[in-house]
Protein backbone atom coordinates (compact mmCIF):
# COMPACT_ATOMS: atom_id res chain seq x y z
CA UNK A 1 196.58 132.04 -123.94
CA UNK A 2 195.35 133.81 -127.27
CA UNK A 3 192.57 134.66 -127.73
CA UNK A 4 190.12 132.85 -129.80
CA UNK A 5 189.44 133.59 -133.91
CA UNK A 6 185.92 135.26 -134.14
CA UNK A 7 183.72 132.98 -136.41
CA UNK A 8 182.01 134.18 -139.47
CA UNK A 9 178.78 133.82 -137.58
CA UNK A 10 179.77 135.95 -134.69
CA UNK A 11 181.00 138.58 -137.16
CA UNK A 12 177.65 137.78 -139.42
CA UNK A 13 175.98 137.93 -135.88
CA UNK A 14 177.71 141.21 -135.10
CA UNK A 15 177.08 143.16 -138.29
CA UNK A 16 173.24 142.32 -138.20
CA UNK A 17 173.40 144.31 -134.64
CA UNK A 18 174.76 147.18 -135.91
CA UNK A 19 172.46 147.38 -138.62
CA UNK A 20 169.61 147.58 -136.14
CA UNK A 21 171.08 150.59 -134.68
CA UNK A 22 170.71 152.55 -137.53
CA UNK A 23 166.53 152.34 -137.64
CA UNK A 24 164.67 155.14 -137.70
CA UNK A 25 162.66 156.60 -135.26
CA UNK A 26 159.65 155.60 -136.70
CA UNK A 27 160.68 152.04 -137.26
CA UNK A 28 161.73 151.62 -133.39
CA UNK A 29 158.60 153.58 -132.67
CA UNK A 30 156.75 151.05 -134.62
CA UNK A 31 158.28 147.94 -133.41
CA UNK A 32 157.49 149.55 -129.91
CA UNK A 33 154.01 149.21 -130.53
CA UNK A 34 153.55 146.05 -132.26
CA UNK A 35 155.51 144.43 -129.06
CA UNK A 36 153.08 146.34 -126.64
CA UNK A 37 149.83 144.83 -128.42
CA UNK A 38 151.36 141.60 -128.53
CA UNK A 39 152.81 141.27 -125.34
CA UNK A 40 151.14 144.54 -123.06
CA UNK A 41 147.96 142.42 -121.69
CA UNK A 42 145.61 139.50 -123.16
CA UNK A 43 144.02 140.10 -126.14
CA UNK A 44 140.07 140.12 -124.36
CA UNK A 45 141.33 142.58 -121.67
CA UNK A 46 142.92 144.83 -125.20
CA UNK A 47 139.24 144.30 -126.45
CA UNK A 48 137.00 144.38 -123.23
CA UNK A 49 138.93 148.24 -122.87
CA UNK A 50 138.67 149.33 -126.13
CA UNK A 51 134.71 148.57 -125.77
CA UNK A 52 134.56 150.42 -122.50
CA UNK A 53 136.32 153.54 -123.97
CA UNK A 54 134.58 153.37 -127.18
CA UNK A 55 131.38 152.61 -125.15
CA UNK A 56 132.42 155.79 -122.71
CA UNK A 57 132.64 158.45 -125.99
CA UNK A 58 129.37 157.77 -127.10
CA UNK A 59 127.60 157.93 -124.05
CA UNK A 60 129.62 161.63 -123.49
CA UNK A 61 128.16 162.44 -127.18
CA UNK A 62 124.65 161.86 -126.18
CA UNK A 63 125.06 163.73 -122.57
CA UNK A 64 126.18 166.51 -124.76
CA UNK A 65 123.65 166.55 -127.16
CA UNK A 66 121.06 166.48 -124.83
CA UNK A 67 122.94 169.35 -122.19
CA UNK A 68 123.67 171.44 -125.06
CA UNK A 69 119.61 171.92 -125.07
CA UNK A 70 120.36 172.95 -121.83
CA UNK A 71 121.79 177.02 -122.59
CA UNK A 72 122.74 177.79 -118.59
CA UNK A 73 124.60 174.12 -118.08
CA UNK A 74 127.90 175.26 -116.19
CA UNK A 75 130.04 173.62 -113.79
CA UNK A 76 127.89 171.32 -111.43
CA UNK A 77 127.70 171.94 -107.99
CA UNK A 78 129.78 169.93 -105.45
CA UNK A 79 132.05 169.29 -108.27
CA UNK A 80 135.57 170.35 -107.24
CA UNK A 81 137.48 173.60 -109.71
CA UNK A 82 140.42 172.78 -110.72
CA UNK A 83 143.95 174.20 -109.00
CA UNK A 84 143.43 177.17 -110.93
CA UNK A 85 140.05 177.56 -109.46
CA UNK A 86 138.86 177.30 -113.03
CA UNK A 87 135.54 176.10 -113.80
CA UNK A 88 134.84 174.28 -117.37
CA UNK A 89 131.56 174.13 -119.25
CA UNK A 90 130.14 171.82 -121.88
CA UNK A 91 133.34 173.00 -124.40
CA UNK A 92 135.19 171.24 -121.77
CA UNK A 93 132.67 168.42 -121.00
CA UNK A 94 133.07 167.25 -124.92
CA UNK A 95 136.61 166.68 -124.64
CA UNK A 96 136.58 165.10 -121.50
CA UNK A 97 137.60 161.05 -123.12
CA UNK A 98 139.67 162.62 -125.43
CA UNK A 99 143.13 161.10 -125.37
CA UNK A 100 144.61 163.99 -122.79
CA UNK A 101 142.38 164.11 -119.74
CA UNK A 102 140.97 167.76 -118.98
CA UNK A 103 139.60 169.35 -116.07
CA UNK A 104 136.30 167.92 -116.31
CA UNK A 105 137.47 164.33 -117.17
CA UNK A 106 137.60 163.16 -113.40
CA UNK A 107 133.42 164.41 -113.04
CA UNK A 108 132.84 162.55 -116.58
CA UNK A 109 134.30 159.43 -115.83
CA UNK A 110 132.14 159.18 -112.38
CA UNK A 111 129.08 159.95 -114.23
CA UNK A 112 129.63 157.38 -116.76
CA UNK A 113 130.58 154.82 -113.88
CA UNK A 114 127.23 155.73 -112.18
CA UNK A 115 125.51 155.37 -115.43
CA UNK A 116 126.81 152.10 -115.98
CA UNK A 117 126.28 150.55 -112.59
CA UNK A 118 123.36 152.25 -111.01
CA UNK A 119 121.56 153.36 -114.35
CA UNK A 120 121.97 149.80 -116.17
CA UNK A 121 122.27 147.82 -113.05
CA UNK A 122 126.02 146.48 -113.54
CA UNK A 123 127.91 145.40 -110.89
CA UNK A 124 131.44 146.44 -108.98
CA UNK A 125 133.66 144.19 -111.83
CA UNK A 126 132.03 146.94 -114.64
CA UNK A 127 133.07 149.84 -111.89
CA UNK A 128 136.34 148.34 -111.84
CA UNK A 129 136.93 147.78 -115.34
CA UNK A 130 135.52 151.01 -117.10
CA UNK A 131 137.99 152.90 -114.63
CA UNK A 132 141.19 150.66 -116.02
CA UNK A 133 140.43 151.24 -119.24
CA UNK A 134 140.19 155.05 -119.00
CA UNK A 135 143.30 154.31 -116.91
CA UNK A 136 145.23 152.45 -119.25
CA UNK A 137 143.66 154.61 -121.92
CA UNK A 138 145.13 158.05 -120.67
CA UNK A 139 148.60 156.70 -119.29
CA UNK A 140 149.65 155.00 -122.70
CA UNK A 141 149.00 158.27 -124.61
């Protein structure tokens, strides 16, 4: 049995696919993005994170101001070193939500947790959430 004669729209159909392989990196990076904010999680959730992390910077900002005051601030006790048995400082403290985690982002994000729930009397859910955001925030980078 031959085979059957290719319509124009399968060819039409065919050539618009191979166009789309020639897009530039940017293009697919950018189409990679607009899919993940329109499909990656509801749009409150998108919102209800980026408040948390925005939230989360400016609270670091003020601890910094106000330990910056403070000239012998260094590592705080019972806080684990790193695997290098490196200890950070208030350099280190400032970039701490910055989109790359650093050593002392584990110790900032459980003080702003305990700020938010025991400080402003929020509950587990605001525990819960401020931790998926930073989550979200530092695996999608």
């Amino acid at each position: 049995m031959p085979a059957p004669a290719r319509t124009q729209k399968a060819q039409v159909k065919r050539s618009s696919n191979q166009r789309k392989l020639t897009s530039t990196l940017a293009e697919l990076e950018e189409a990679k993005q607009a899919s993940k904010r329109k499909h990656g999680s509801a749009t409150k959730t998108t919102a209800g994170y980026e408040g948390y992390i925005r939230r989360g910077k400016v609270w670091l900002a003020d601890l910094i101001r106000n330990l910056s005051t403070e000239h012998s601030f260094e590592h705080p006790k019972g806080c684990p070193t790193s695997l290098d048995n490196a200890k950070w400082d208030v350099a280190d403290l400032g970039l701490a939500f910055e989109i790359k985690p650093n050593r002392s982002s584990p110790w900032a994000l459980a003080s702003f947790i305990s700020h938010k729930c025991f400080e402003n009397n929020l509950g587990e859910s605001t525990a819960e959430g401020v931790h998926a955001a930073f989550k979200r925030y530092w695996d999608n980078s």
